[in-house]
Protein backbone atom coordinates (compact mmCIF):
# COMPACT_ATOMS: atom_id res chain seq x y z
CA UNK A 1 110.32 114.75 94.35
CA UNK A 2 106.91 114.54 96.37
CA UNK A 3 106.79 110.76 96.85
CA UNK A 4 106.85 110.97 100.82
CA UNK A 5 104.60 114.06 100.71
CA UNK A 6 102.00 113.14 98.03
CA UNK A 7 99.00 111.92 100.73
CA UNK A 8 99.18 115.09 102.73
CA UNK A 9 96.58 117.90 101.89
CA UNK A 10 97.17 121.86 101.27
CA UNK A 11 97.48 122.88 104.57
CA UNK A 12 99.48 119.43 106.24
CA UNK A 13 102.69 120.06 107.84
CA UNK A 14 105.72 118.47 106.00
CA UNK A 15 106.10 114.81 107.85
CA UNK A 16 109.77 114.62 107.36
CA UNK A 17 109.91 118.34 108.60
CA UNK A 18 109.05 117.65 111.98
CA UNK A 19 111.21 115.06 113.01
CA UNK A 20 114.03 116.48 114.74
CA UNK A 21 111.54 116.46 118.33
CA UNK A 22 112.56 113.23 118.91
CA UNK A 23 115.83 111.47 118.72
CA UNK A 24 117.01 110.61 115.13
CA UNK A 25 119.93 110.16 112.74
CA UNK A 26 121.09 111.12 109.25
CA UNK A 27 118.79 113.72 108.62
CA UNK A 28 121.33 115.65 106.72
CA UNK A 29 120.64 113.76 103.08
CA UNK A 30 121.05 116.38 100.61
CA UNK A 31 123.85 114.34 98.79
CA UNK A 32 121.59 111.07 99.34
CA UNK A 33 120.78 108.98 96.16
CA UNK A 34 117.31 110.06 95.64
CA UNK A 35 115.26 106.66 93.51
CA UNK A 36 112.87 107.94 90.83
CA UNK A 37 108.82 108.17 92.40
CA UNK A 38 107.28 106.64 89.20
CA UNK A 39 109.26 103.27 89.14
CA UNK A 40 105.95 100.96 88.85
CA UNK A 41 106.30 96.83 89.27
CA UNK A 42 109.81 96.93 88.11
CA UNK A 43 113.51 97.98 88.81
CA UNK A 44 114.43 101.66 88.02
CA UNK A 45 116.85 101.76 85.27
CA UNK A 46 120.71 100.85 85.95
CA UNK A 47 119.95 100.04 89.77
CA UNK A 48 120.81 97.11 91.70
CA UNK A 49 117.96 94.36 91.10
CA UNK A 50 118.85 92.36 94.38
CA UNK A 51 118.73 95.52 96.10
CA UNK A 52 115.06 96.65 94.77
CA UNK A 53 114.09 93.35 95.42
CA UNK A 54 115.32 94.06 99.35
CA UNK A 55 113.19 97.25 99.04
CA UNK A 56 109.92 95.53 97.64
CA UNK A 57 110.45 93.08 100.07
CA UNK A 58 110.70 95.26 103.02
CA UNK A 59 108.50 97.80 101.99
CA UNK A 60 106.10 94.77 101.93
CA UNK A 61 106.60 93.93 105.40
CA UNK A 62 105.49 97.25 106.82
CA UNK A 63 102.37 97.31 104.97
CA UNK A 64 101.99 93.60 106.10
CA UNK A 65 102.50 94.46 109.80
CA UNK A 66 100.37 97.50 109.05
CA UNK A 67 97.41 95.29 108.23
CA UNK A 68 97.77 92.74 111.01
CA UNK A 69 98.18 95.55 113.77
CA UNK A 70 101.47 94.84 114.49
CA UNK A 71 102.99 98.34 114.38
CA UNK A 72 102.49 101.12 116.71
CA UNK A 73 102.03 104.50 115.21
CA UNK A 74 104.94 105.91 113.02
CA UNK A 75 107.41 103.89 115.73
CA UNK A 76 108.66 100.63 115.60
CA UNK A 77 111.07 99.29 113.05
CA UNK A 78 112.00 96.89 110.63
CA UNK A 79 114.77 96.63 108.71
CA UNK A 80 117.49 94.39 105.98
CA UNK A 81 120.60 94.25 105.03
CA UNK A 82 121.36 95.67 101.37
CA UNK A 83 122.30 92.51 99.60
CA UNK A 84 125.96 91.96 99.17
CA UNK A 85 126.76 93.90 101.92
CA UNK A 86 127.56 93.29 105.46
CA UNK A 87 127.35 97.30 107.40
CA UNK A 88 124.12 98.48 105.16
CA UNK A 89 120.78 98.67 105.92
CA UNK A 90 117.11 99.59 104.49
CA UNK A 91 114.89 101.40 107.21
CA UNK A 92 111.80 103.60 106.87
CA UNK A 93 112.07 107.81 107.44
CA UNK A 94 110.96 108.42 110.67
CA UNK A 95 107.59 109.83 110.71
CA UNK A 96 105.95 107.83 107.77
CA UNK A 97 102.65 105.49 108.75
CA UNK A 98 103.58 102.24 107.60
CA UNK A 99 101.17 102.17 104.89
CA UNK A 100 103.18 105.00 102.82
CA UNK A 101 106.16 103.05 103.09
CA UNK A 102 107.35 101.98 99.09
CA UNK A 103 110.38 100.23 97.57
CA UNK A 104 111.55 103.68 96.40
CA UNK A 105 110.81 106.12 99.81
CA UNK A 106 113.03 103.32 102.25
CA UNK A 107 116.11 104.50 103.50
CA UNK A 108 120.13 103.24 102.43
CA UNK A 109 122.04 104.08 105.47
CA UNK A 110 125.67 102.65 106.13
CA UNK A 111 127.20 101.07 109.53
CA UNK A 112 127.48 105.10 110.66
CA UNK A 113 123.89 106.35 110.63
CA UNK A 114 124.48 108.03 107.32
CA UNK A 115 121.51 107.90 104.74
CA UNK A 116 123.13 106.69 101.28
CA UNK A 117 120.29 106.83 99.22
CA UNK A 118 116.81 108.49 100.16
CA UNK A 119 115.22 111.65 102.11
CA UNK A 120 114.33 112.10 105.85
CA UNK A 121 116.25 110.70 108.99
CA UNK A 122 115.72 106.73 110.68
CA UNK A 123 115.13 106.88 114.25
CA UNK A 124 117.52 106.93 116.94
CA UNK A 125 116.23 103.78 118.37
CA UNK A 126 115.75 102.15 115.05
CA UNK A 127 119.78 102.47 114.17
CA UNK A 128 121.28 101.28 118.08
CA UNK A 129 118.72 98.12 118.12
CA UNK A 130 118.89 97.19 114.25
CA UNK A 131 122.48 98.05 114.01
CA UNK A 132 124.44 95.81 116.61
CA UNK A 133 121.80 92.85 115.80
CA UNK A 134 122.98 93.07 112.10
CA UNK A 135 126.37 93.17 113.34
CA UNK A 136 126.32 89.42 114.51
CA UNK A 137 125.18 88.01 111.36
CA UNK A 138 120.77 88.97 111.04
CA UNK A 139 120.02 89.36 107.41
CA UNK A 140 116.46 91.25 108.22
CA UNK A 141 115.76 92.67 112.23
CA UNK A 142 111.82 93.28 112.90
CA UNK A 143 110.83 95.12 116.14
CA UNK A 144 107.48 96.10 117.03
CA UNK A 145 105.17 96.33 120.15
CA UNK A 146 102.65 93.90 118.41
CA UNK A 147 99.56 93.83 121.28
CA UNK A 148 99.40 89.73 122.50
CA UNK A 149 103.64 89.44 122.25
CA UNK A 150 103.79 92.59 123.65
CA UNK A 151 101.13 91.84 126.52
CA UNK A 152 103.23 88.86 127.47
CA UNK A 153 106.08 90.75 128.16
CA UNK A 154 103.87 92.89 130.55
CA UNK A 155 103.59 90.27 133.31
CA UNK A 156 106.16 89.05 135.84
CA UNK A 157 106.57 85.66 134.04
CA UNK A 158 107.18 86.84 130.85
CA UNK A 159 107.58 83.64 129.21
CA UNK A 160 105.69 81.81 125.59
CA UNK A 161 104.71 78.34 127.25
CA UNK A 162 104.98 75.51 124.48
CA UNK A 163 100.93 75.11 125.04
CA UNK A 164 100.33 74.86 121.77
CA UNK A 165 101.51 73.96 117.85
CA UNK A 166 102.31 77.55 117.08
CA UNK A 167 104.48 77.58 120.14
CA UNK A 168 106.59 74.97 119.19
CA UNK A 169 108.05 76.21 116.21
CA UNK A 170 110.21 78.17 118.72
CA UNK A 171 111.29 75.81 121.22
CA UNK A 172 114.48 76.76 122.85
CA UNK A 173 114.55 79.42 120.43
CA UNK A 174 113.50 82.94 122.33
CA UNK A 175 115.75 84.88 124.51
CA UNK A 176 114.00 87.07 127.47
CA UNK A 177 115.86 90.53 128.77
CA UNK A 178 113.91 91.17 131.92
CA UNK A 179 115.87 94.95 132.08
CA UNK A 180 113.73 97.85 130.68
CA UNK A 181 116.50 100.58 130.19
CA UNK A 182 113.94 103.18 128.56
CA UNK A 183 114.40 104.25 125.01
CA UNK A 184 117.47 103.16 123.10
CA UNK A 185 119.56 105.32 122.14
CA UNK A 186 123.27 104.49 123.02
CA UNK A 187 125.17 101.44 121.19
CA UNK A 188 125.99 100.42 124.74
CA UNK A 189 122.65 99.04 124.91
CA UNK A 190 122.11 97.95 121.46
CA UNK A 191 125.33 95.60 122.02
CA UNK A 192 123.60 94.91 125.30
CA UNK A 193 120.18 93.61 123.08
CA UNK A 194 122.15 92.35 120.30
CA UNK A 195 124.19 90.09 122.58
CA UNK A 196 121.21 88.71 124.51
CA UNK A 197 119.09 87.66 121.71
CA UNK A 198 122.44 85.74 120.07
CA UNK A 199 121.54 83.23 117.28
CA UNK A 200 117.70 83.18 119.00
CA UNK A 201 115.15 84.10 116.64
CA UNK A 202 113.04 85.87 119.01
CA UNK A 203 113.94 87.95 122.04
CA UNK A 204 111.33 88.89 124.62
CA UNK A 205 111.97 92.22 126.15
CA UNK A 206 109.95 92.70 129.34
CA UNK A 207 108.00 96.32 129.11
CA UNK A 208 108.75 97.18 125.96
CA UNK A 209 108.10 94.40 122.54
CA UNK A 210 109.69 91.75 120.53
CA UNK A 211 112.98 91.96 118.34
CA UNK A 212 112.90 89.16 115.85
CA UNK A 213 116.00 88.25 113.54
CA UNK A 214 115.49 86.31 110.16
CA UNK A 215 117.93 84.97 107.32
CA UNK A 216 115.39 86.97 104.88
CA UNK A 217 112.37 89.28 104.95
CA UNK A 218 110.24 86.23 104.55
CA UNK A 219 110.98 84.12 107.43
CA UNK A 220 111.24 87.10 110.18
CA UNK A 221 108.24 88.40 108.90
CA UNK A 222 107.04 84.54 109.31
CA UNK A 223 108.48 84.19 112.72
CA UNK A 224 106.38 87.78 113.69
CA UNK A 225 103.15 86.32 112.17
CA UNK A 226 103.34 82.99 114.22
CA UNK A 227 104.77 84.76 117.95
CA UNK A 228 101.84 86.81 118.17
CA UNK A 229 98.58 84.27 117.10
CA UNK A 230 101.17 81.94 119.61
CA UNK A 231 101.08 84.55 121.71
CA UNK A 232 97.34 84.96 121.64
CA UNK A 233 96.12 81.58 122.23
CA UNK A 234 98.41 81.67 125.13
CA UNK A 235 96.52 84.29 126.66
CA UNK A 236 93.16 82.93 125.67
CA UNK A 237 93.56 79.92 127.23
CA UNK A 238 95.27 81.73 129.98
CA UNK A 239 91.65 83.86 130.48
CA UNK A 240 89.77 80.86 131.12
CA UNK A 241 91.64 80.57 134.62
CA UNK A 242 92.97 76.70 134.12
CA UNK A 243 95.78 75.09 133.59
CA UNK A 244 97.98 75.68 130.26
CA UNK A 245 98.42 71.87 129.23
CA UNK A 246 102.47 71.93 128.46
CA UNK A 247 104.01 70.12 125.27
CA UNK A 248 106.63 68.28 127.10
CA UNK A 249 110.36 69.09 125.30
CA UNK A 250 110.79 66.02 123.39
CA UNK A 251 107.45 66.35 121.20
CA UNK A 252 108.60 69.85 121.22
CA UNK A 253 111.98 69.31 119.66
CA UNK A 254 110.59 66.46 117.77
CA UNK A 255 108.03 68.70 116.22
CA UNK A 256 111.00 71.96 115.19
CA UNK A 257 112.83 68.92 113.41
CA UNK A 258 110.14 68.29 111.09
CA UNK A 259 109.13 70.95 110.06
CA UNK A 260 112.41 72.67 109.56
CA UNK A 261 113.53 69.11 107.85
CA UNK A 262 114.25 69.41 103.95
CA UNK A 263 114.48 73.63 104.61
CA UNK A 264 109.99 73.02 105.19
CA UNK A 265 109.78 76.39 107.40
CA UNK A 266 111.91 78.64 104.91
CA UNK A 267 109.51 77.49 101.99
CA UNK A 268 106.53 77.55 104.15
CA UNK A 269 107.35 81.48 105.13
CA UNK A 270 108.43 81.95 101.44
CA UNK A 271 104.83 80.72 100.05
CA UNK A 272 102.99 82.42 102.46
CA UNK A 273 104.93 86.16 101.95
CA UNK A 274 104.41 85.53 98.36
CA UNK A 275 100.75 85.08 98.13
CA UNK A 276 100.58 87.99 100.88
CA UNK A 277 102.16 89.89 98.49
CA UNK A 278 99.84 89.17 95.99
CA UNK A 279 96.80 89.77 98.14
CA UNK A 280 98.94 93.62 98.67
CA UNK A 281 99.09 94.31 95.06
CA UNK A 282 95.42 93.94 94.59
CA UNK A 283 94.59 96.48 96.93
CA UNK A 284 94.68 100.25 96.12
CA UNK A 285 96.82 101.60 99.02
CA UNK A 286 98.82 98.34 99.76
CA UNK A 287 99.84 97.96 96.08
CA UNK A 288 101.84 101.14 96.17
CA UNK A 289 104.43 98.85 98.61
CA UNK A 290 106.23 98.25 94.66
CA UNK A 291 106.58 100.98 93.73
C-alpha cells in the first residue's frame, strides 16, 4: 500500500521512515488494520460507516486548517473520538503535510498509544494533550499554533477582549494556562492541560497555541475558525494604538444565549463545514480528504 507515499518522487526519503528523531508513539503497526487506498466517496466494504464518517470528517479538518493557515508544518494536531467509543481516537501519522491527510491514511489508536488500524506513529505531544482532554468527555480536540490566536498568547496579557461580535460567542468560555512547560510529552502535563481547560471550549496557552474541544468535528473546527478572525480584529484594532471599546458582560451573555438558543451555533457550524466540504471536493488536491 503506497497511499502515504504516492506524492513523493524517485529519489524522496520515505516520510513515515524518518520519524523516530522526534518523540512519537505506536510506530510498531505491523498488525495495524490497514483501510484499502482506492475507497473513493464512499465507505470501504464491511467497515464501520459512523467511523468513516469520523475519518472524512477529520481528514476534512486538516485540509480545512491547511487552507486557512492554521497549521504549522507537519506539527500540530487534531483529533476525534471513534464513534461509540470512549478511549479511541483518529490522529494523523506524524510527518504527513496536512494536505495528504485522507479518510483512509488517519490513524485508530486506543487509550495506550497503540495504532489499531493504519501505518506510521502519532506524535508524542499529539497523544499526552489529545488523550487526557478526551478523557473528560471532548468528542473532537483541535490544537494548532494558528498565527493571530497564537500571537495573543505571546504578550503578557494574554487575554481575547469581548471587543467585538466574534468575541462574544466565547464569553466566559476560554481558559488561559500562563505556564509554558516546553514540549509535552508526559501525561503529568496533559492531565495538567486537560484539567485547566475543563468544560471551556477554548484554552489559551501562553507561548505556545490554542487547544479547542468540540462535541463534533464541526463545531471545534467552528470554534477554531471564529478564535482566530476574533483574534485578528483584536489585534487590528489593537495596532491603531486606541482604546478596544469593551462589550460589557450582560450584552455579552445576552448575545451567547441567542445564538446558541434552539441548538443555532451547532447548525450554524454544521452548514458552514458542509458547504466547506463541498468547496474541498471540487478542488484537485483537497478532494482527496474522502478518500
Amino acid at each position: 500500500r503506497t497511499t502515504n507515499r504516492a506524492c513523493l518522487l524517485p529519489d524522496e526519503p520515505d516520510i513515515l521512515a524518518m520519524t523516530s528523531a522526534y518523540p512519537t508513539i505506536g510506530g510498531e503497526t505491523a498488525g495495524a488494520r490497514v483501510l484499502p487506498s482506492t475507497t473513493r466517496f464512499g465507505c470501504p466494504t464491511g467497515y464501520d460507516p459512523r467511523v468513516w464518517q469520523a475519518r472524512v470528517d477529520l481528514a476534512a479538518c486538516y485540509h480545512l486548517c491547511n487552507a486557512f493557515d492554521f497549521n504549522e508544518g507537519i506539527c500540530n494536531h487534531l483529533t476525534v473520538l471513534v464513534p461509540g467509543t470512549n478511549d479511541r481516537f483518529l490522529c494523523i501519522p506524524y510527518g504527513l503535510m496536512w494536505d495528504e491527510v485522507t479518510a483512509s491514511n488517519l490513524l485508530l489508536l486506543d487509550g495506550s498509544g497503540q495504532v489499531l488500524e493504519g501505518e506510521g506513529a502519532i506524535d508524542a505531544t499529539a497523544f499526552f494533550i489529545h488523550k487526557h482532554i478526551h478523557d473528560a468527555g471532548a468528542v473532537c480536540v483541535l490544537h494548532t499554533h494558528q498565527p493571530h490566536a497564537s500571537a495573543i498568547c505571546c504578550v503578557k496579557e494574554f487575554k481575547l477582549h469581548m471587543c467585538h461580535q466574534n468575541c462574544l460567542r466565547f464569553f466566559d468560555e476560554i481558559a488561559y494556562d500562563p505556564l509554558f512547560n516546553g514540549l509535552v510529552l508526559d501525561s503529568n502535563e496533559g492531565k495538567r492541560l486537560a484539567g485547566l481547560m475543563g468544560t471551556n471550549r477554548v484554552l489559551l496557552h501562553r507561548n505556545h497555541g490554542i487547544i479547542v474541544q468540540g462535541k463534533s468535528v464541526a463545531e471545534a473546527f467552528d470554534d477554531v475558525y471564529y478564535l482566530e478572525r476574533a483574534c485578528q480584529v483584536q489585534i487590528l484594532a489593537q495596532s491603531t494604538g486606541n482604546e478596544l471599546s469593551i462589550v460589557s458582560d450582560a450584552v455579552a451573555l445576552k448575545f451567547k444565549q441567542d445564538c446558541a438558543a434552539d441548538h443555532g451555533m451547532e447548525n450554524w457550524a454544521n452548514l458552514h463545514f458542509a458547504a466547506l466540504k463541498r468547496k474541498l471536493a471540487r478542488c484537485p488536491k483537497g478532494s482527496i480528504f474522502n478518500t
